[in-house]
C-alpha atoms as a PDB file:
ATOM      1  CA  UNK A   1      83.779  58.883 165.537  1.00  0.00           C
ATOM      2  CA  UNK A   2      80.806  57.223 163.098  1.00  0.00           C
ATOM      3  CA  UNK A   3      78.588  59.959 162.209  1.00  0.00           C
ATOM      4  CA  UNK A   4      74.602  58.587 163.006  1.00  0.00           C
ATOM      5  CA  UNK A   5      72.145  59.046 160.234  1.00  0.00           C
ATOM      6  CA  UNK A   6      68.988  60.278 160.829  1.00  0.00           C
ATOM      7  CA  UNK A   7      66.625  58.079 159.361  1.00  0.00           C
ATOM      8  CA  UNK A   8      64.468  59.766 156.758  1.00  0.00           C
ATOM      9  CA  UNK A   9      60.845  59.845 157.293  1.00  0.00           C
ATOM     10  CA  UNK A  10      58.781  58.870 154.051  1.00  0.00           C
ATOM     11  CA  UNK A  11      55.014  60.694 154.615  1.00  0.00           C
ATOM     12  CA  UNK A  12      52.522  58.230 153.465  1.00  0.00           C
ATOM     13  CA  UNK A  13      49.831  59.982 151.718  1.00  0.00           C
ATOM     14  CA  UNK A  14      46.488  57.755 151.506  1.00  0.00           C
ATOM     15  CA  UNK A  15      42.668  58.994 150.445  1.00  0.00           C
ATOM     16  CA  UNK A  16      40.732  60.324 153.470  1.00  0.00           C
ATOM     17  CA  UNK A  17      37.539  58.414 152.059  1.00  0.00           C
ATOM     18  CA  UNK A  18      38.777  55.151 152.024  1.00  0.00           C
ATOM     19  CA  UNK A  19      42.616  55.094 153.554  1.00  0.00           C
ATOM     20  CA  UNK A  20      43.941  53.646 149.826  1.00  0.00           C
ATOM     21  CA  UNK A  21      47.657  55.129 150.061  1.00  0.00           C
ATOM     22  CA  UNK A  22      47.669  54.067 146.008  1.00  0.00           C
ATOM     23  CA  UNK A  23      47.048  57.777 145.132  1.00  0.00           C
ATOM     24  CA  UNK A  24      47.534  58.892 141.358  1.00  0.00           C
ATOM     25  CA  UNK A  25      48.486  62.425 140.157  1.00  0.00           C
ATOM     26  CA  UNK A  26      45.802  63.723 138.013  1.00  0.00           C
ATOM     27  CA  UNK A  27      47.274  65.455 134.683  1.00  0.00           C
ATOM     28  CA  UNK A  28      47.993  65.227 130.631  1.00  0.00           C
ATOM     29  CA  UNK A  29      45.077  64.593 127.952  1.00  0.00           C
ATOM     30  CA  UNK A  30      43.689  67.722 126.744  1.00  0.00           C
ATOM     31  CA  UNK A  31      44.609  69.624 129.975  1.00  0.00           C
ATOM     32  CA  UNK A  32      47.669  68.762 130.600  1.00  0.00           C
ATOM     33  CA  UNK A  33      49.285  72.244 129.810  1.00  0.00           C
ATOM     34  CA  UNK A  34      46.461  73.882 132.757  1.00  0.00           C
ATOM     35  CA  UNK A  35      47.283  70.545 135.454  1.00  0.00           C
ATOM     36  CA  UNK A  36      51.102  71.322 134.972  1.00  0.00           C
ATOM     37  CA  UNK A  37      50.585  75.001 136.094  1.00  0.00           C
ATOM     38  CA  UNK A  38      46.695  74.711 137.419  1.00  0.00           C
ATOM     39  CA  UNK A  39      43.997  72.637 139.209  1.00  0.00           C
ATOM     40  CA  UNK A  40      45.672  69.634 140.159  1.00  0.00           C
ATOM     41  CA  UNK A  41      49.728  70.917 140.528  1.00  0.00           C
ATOM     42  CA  UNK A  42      48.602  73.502 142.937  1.00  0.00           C
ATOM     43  CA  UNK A  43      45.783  72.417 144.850  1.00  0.00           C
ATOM     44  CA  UNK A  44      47.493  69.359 145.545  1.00  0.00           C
ATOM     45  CA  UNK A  45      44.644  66.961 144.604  1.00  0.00           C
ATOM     46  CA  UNK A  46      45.423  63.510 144.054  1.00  0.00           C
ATOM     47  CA  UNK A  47      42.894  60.651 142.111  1.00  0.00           C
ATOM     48  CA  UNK A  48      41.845  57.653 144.355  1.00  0.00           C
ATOM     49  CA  UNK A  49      41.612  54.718 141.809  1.00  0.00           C
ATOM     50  CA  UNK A  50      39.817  52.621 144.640  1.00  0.00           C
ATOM     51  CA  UNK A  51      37.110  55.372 145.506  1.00  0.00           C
ATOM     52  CA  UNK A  52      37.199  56.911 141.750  1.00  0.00           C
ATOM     53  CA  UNK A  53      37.111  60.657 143.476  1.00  0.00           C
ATOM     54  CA  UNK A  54      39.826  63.302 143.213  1.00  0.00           C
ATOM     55  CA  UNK A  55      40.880  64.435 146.831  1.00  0.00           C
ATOM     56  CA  UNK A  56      43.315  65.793 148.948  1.00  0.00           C
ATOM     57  CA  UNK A  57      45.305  62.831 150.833  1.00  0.00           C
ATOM     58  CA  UNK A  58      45.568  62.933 154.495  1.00  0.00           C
ATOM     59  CA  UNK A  59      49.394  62.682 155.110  1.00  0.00           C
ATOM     60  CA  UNK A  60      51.148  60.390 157.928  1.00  0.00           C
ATOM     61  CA  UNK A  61      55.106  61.034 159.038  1.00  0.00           C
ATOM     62  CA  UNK A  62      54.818  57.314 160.350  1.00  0.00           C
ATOM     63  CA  UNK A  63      53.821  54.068 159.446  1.00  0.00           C
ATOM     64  CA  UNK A  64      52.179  53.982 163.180  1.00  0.00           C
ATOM     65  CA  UNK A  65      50.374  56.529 162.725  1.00  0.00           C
ATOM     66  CA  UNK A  66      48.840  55.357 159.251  1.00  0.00           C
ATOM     67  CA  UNK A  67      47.529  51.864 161.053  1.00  0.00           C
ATOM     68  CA  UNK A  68      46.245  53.814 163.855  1.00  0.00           C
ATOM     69  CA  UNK A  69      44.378  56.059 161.195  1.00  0.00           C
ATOM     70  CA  UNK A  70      43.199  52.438 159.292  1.00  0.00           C
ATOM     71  CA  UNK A  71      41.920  50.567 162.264  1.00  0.00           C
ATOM     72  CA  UNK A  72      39.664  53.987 163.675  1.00  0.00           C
ATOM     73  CA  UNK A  73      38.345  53.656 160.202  1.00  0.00           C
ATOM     74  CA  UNK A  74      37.465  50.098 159.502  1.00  0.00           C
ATOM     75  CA  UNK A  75      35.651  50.510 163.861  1.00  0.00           C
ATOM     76  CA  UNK A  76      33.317  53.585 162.173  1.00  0.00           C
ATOM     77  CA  UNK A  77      32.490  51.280 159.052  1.00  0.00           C
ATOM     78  CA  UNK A  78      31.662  48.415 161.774  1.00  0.00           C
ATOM     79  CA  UNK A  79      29.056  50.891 163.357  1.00  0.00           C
ATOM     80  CA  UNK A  80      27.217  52.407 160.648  1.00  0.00           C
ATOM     81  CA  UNK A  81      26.570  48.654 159.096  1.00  0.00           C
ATOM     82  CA  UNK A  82      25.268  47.080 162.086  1.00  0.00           C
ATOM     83  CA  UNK A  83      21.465  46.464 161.625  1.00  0.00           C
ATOM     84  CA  UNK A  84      19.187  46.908 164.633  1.00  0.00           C
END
């Protein structure tokens, strides 16, 4: 019998501000020996290059689920810009 792999589901970690899942871990310069053991390892924080504001991603377990997440998201934009 062929044993059936499971396939592994990759979380997909974007910025709750603007949905940018190209998050950077914030550490080294002149705290890097507090970010390895402080602030950033623990708290989980992650630094949104697009929005330029540390924050704590919003996880998916699906790739679904992150499109869903995008497209509720660009709708809200679409009603706070329309003009009266």
């Amino acid at each position: 019998m062929a044993k059936t792999e499971k396939k592994k589901t990759e979380l997909i970690r974007t910025c709750p501000m603007c949905g940018n899942p190209d998050l950077k871990w914030v550490g080294g310069g002149e705290n890097a020996a507090y970010d390895l053991i402080g602030e950033t390892s623990l708290s989980g924080e992650l630094f949104c290059e697009r929005c330029g504001k540390k924050v704590l991603p919003i996880e998916f377990d699906s790739e679904k689920a992150y499109i869903k997440f995008m497209a509720e998201k660009k709708g809200k934009a679409k009603k706070t810009t329309k003009r009266r």
